[in-house]
C-alpha atoms as a PDB file:
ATOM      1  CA  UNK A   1      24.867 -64.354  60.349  1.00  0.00           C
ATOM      2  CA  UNK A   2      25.659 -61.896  62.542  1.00  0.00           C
ATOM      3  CA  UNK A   3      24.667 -57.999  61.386  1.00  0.00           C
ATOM      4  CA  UNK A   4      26.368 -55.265  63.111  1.00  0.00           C
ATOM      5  CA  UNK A   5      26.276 -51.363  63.156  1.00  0.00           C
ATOM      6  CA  UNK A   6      28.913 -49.610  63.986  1.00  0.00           C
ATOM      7  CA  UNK A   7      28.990 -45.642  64.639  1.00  0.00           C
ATOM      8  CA  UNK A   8      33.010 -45.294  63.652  1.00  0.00           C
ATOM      9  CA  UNK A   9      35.841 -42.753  64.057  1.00  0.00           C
ATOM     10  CA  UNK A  10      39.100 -43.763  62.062  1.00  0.00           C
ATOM     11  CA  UNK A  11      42.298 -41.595  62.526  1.00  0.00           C
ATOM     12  CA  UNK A  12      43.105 -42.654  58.836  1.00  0.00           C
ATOM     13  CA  UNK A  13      40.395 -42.535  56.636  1.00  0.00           C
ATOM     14  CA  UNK A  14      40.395 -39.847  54.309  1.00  0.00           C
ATOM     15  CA  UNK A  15      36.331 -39.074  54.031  1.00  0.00           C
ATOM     16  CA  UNK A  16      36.375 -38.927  57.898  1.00  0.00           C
ATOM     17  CA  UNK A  17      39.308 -36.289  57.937  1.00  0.00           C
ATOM     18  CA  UNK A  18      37.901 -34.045  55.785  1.00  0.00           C
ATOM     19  CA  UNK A  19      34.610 -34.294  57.500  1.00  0.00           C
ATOM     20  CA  UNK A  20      36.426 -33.064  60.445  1.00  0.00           C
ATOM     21  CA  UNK A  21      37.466 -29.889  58.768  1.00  0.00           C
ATOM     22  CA  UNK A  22      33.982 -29.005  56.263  1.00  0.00           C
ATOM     23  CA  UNK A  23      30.885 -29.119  56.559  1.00  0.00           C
ATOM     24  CA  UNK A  24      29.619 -32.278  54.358  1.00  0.00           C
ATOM     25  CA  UNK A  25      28.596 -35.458  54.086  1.00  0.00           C
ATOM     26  CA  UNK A  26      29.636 -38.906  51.889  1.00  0.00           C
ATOM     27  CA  UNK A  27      27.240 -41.421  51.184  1.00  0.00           C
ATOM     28  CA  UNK A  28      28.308 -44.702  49.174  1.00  0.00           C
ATOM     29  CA  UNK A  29      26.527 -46.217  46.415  1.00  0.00           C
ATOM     30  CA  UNK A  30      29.030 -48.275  45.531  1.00  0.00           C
ATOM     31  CA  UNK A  31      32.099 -50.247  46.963  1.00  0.00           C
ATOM     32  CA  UNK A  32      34.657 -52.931  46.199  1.00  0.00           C
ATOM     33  CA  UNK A  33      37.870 -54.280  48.004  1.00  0.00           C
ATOM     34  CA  UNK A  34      40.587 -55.476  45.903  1.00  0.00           C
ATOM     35  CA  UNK A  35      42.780 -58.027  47.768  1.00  0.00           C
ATOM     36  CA  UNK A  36      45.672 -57.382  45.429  1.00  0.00           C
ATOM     37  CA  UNK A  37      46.110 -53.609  46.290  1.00  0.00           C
ATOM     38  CA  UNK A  38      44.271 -53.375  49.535  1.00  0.00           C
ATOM     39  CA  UNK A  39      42.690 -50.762  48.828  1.00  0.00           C
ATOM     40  CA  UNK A  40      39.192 -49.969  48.330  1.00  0.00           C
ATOM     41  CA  UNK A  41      37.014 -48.447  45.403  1.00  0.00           C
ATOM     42  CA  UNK A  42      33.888 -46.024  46.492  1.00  0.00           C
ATOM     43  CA  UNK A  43      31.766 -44.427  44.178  1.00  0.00           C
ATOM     44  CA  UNK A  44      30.426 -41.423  47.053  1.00  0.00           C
ATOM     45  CA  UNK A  45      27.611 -39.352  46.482  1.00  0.00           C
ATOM     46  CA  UNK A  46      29.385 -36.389  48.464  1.00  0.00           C
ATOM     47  CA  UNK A  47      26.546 -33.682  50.030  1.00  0.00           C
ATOM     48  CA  UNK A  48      27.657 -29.731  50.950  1.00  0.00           C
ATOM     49  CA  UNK A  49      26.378 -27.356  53.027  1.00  0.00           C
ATOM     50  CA  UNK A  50      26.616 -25.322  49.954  1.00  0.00           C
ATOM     51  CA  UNK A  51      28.922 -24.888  46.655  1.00  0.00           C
ATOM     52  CA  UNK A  52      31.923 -23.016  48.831  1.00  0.00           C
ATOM     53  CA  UNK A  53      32.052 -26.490  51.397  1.00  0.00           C
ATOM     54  CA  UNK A  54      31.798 -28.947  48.856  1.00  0.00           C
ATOM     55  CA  UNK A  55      34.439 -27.667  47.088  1.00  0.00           C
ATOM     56  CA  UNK A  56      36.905 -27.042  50.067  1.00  0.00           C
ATOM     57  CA  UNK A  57      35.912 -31.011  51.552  1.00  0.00           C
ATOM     58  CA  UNK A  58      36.801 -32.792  48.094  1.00  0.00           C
ATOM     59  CA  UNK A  59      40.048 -30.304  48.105  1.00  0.00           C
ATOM     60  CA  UNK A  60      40.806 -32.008  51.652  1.00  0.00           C
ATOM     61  CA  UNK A  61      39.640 -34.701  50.292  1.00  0.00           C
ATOM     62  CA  UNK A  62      42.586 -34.893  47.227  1.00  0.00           C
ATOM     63  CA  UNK A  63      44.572 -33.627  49.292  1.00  0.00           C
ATOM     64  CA  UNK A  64      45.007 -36.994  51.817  1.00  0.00           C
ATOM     65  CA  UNK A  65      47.825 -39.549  52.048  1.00  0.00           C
ATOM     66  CA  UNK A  66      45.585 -42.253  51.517  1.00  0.00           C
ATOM     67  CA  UNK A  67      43.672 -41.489  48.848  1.00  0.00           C
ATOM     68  CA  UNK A  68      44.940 -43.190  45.671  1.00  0.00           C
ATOM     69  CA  UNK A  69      42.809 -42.076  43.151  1.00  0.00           C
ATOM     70  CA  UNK A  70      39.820 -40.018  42.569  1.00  0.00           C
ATOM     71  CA  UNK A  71      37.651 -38.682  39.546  1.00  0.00           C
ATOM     72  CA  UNK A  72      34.731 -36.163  39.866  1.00  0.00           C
ATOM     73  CA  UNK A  73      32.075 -37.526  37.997  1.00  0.00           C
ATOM     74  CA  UNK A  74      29.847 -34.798  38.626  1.00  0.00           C
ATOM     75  CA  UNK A  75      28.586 -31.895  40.136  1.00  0.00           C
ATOM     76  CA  UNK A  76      25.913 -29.970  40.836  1.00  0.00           C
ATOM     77  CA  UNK A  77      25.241 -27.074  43.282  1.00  0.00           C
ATOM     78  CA  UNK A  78      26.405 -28.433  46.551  1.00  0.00           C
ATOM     79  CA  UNK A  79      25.983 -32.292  45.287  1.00  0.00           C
ATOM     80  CA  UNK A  80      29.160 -34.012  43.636  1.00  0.00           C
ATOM     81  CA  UNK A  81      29.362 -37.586  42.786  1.00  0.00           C
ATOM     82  CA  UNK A  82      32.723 -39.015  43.065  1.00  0.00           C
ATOM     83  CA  UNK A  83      35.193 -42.085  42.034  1.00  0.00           C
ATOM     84  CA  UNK A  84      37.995 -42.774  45.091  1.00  0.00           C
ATOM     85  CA  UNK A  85      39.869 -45.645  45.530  1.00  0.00           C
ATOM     86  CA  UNK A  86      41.542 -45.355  49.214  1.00  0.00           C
ATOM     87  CA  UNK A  87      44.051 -47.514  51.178  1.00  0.00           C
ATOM     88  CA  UNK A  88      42.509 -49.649  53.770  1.00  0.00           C
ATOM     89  CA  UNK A  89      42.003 -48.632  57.004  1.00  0.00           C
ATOM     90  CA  UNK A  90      43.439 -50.146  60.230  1.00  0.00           C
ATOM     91  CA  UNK A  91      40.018 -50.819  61.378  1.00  0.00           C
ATOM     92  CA  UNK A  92      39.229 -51.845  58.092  1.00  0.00           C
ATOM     93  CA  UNK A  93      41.680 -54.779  58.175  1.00  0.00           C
ATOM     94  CA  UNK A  94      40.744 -55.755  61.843  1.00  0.00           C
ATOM     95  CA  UNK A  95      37.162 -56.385  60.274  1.00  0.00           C
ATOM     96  CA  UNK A  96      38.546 -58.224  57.374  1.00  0.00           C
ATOM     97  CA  UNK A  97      41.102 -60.265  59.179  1.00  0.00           C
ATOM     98  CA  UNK A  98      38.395 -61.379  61.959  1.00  0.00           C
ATOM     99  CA  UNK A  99      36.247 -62.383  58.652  1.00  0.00           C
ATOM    100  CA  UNK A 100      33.995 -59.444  58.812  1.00  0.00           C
ATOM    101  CA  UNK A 101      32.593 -57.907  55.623  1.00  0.00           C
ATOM    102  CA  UNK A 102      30.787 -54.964  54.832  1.00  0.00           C
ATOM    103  CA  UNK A 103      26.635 -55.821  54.595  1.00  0.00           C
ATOM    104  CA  UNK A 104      25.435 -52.151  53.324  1.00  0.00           C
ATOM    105  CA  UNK A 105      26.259 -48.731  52.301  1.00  0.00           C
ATOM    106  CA  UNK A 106      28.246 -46.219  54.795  1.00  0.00           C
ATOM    107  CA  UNK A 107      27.418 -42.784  55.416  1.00  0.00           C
ATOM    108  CA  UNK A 108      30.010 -40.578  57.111  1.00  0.00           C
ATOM    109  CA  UNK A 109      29.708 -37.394  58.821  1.00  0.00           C
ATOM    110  CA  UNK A 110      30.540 -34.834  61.520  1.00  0.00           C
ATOM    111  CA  UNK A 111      33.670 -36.780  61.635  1.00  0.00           C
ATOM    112  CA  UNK A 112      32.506 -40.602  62.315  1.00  0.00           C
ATOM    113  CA  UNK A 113      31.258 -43.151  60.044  1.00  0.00           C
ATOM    114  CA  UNK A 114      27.914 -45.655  60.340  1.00  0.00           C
ATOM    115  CA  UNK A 115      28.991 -49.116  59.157  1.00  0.00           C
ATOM    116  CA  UNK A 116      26.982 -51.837  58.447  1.00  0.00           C
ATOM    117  CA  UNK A 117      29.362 -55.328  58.637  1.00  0.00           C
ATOM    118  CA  UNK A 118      28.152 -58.625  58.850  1.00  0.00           C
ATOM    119  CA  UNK A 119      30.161 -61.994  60.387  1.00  0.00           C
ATOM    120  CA  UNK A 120      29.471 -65.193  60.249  1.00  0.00           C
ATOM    121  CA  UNK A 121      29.232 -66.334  63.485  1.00  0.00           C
ATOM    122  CA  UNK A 122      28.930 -65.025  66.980  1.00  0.00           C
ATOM    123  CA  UNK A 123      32.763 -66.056  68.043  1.00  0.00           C
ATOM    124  CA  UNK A 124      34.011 -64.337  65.570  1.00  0.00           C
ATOM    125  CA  UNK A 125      31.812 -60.966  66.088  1.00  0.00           C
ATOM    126  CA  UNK A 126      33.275 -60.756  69.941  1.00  0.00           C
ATOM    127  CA  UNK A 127      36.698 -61.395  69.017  1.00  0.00           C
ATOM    128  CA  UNK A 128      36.784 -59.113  65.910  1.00  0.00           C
ATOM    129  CA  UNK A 129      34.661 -55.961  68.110  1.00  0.00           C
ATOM    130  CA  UNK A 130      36.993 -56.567  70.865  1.00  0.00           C
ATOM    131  CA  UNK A 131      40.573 -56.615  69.264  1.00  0.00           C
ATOM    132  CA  UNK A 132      38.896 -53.187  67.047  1.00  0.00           C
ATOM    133  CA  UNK A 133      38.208 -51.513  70.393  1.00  0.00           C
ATOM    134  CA  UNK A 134      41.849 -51.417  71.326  1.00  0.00           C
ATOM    135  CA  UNK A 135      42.668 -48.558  68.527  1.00  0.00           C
ATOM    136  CA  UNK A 136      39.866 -47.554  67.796  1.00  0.00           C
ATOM    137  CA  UNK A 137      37.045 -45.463  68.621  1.00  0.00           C
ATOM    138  CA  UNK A 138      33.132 -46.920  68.276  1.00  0.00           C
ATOM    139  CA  UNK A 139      30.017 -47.360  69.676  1.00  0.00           C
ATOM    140  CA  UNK A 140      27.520 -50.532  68.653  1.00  0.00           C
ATOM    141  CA  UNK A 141      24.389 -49.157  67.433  1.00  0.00           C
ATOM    142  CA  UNK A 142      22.691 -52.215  66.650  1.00  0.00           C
ATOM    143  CA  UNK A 143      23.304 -56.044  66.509  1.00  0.00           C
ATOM    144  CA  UNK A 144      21.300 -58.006  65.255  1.00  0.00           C
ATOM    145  CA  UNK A 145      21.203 -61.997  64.543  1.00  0.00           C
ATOM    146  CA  UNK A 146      18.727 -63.208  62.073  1.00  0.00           C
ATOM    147  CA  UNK A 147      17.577 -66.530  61.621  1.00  0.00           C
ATOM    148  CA  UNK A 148      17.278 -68.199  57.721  1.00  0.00           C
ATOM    149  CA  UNK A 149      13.743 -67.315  57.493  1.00  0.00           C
ATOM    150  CA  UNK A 150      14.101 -63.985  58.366  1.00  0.00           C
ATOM    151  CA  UNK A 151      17.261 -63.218  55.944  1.00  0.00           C
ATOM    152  CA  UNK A 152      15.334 -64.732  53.167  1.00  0.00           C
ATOM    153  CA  UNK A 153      12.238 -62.901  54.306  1.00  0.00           C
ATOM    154  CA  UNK A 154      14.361 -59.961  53.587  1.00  0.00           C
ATOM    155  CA  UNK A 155      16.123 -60.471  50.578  1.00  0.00           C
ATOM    156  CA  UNK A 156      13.180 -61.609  48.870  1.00  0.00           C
ATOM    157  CA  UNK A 157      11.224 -57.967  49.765  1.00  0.00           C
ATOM    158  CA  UNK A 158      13.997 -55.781  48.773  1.00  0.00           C
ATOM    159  CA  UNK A 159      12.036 -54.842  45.461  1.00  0.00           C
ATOM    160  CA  UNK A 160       9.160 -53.775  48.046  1.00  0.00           C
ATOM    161  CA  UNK A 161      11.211 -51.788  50.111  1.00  0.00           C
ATOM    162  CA  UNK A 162      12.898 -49.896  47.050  1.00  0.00           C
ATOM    163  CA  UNK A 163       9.095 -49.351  46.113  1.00  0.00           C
ATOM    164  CA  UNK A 164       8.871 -47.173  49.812  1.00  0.00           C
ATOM    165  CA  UNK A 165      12.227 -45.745  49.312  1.00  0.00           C
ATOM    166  CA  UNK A 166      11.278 -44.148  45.678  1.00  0.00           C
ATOM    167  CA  UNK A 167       7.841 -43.394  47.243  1.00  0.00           C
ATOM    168  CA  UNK A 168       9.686 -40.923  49.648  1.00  0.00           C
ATOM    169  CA  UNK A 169      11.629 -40.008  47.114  1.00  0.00           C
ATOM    170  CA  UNK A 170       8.800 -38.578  44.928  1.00  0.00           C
ATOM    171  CA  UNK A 171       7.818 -36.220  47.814  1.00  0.00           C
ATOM    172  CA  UNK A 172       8.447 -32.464  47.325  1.00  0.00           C
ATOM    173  CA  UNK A 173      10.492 -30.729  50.217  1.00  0.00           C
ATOM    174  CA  UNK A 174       6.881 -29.153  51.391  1.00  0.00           C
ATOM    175  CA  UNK A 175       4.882 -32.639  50.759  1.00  0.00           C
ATOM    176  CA  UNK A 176       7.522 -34.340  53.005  1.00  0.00           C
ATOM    177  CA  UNK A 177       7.876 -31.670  55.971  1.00  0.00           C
ATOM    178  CA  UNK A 178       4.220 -31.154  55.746  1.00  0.00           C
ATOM    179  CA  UNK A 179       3.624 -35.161  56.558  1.00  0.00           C
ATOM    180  CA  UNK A 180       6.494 -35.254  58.994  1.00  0.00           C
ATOM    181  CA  UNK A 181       4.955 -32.490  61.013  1.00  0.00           C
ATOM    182  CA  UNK A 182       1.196 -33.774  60.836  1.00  0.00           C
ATOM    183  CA  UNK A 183       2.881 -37.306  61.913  1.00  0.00           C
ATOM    184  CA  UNK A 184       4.863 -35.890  65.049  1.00  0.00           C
ATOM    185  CA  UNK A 185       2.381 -33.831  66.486  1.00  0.00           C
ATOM    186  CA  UNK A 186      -0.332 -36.077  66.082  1.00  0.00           C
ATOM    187  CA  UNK A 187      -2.618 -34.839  63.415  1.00  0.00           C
ATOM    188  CA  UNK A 188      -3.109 -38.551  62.485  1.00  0.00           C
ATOM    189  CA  UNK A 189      -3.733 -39.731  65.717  1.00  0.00           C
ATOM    190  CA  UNK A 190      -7.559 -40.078  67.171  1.00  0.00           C
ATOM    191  CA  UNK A 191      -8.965 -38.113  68.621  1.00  0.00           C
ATOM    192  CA  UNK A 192      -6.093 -35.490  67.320  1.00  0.00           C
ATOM    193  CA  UNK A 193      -3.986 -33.514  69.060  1.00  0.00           C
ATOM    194  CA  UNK A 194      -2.886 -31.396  65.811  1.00  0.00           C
ATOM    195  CA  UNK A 195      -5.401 -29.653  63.447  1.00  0.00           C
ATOM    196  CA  UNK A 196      -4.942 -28.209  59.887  1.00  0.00           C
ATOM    197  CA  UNK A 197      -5.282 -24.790  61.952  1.00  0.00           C
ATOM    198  CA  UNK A 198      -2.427 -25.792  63.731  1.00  0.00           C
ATOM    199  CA  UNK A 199      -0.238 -27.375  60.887  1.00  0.00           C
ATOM    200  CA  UNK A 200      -1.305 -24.020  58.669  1.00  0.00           C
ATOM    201  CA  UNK A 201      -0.088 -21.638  61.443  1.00  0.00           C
ATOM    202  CA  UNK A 202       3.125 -23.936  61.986  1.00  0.00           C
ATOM    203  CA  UNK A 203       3.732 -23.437  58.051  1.00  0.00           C
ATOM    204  CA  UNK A 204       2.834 -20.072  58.176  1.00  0.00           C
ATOM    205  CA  UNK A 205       0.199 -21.075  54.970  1.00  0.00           C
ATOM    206  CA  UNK A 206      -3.294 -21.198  54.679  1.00  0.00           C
ATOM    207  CA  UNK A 207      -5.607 -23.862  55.480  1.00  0.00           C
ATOM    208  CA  UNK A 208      -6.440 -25.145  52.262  1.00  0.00           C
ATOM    209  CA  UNK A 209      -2.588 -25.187  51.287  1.00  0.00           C
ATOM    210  CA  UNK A 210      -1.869 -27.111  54.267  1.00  0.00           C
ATOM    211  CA  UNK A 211      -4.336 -29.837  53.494  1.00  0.00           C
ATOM    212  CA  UNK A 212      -3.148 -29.697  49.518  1.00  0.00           C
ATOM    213  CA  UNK A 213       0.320 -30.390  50.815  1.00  0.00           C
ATOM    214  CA  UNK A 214      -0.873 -33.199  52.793  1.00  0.00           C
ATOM    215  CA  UNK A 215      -2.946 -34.822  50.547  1.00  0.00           C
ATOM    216  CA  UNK A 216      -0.945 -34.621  47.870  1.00  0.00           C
ATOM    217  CA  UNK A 217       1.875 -36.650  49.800  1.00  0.00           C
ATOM    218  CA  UNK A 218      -0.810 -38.730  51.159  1.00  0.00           C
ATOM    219  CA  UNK A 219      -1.758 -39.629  47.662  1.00  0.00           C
ATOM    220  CA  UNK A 220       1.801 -40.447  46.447  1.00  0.00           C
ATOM    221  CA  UNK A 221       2.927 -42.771  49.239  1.00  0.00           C
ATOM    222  CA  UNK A 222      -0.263 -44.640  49.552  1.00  0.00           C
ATOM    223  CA  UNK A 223       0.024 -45.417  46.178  1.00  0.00           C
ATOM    224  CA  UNK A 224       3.885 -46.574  46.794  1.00  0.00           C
ATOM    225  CA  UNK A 225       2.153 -48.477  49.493  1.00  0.00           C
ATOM    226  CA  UNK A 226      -0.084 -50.555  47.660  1.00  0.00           C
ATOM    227  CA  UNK A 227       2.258 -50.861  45.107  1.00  0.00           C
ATOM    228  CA  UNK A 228       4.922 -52.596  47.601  1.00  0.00           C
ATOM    229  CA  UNK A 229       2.388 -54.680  49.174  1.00  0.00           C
ATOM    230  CA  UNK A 230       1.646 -56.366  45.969  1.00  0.00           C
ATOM    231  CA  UNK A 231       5.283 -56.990  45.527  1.00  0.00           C
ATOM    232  CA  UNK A 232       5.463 -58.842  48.942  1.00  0.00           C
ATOM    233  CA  UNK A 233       6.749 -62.601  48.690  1.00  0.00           C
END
């Protein structure tokens, strides 16, 4: 198997386009291609810089040539989740016809799209990037060619990786900067180069509420942690 991201500008995709004119963000959680039709089936998790841009990017949105159907599932602040089904792309097709297929979700923004597409061998990866690059605009972010163990290696840990994912996912907005900043400017490092003075002053809190903030997000992911580690096959 050969694994592939893509960073991807399509002239016809409809989540691209209206990218291009607001300020948001799609992220799949769900996809499907249906041979008959052609067309493909998202459910999008669709991100604005606030109520007013959401609303005006799913307008652009609706308002495309290829979008076939959509349903607002719901909506919350500047948050919607969203049913499309779409017509496929011409870059779309050049994947599929070169026996490409998609591998993971797709996140598009700022008017390009990261795709994650697999192939089966290595011919078939040249000839399928190559015959894309003549109408299309993309840059190869990563490729990557895993052997059996490894794949299975990482299928069989996907539970464990969730298990980090939720972990970060239980973090406040303050636990989560708080760790971020202590990380990059090397409060965990020895001998450190960052101090809670430092981190307090940086937060513009006290001491004590620095270090509260950081252990309480030290407490949650170490417990995600040990929790994945046990999981481990």
């Amino acid at each position: 198997m050969i694994d592939v991201t893509l960073d991807m500008e399509q002239y016809d995709c409809p989540f691209i386009h209206a990218t291009e004119e607001h300020d948001l963000a799609f992220s799949a959680v769900h996809w499907e291609f249906d041979t008959t039709s052609d067309t493909l089936e998202t459910r999008m998790v669709v991100e604005g810089d606030d109520r007013e841009s959401l609303g005006q990017g799913l307008s652009e949105l609706r308002d495309h040539d290829g979008l076939r159907d959509y349903t607002l599932l719901s909506k919350t602040g500047g948050v919607a989740h969203i049913r499309s089904v779409i017509d496929e792309t011409a870059a779309m097709e050049t994947i599929r016809n070169g026996g490409g297929y998609i591998t993971g979700p797709f996140y598009i923004a700022d008017g390009s799209e990261l795709w994650h597409i697999g192939f089966d061998d290595r011919g078939e990866a040249d000839g399928t990037l190559s015959r894309l690059d003549r109408d299309n605009e993309y840059e190869v972010l990563e490729r990557d060619e895993p052997d059996l163990p490894e794949l299975q290696g990482f299928i069989q840990n996907a539970g464990a990786a969730m298990t980090l994912i939720e972990g970060c996912k239980d973090l406040s907005d303050v636990e989560r900067q708080t760790l971020e900043t202590a990380a990059s400017e090397g409060y965990f490092e020895s001998p450190r180069s960052a101090t809670l003075g430092t981190l307090a002053e940086e937060f513009d809190v006290s001491k004590p509420a620095v270090s509260k903030n950081l252990r309480r997000g030290q407490r949650k992911m170490l417990q995600r942690v040990v929790d994945a580690i046990g999981e481990l096959k």
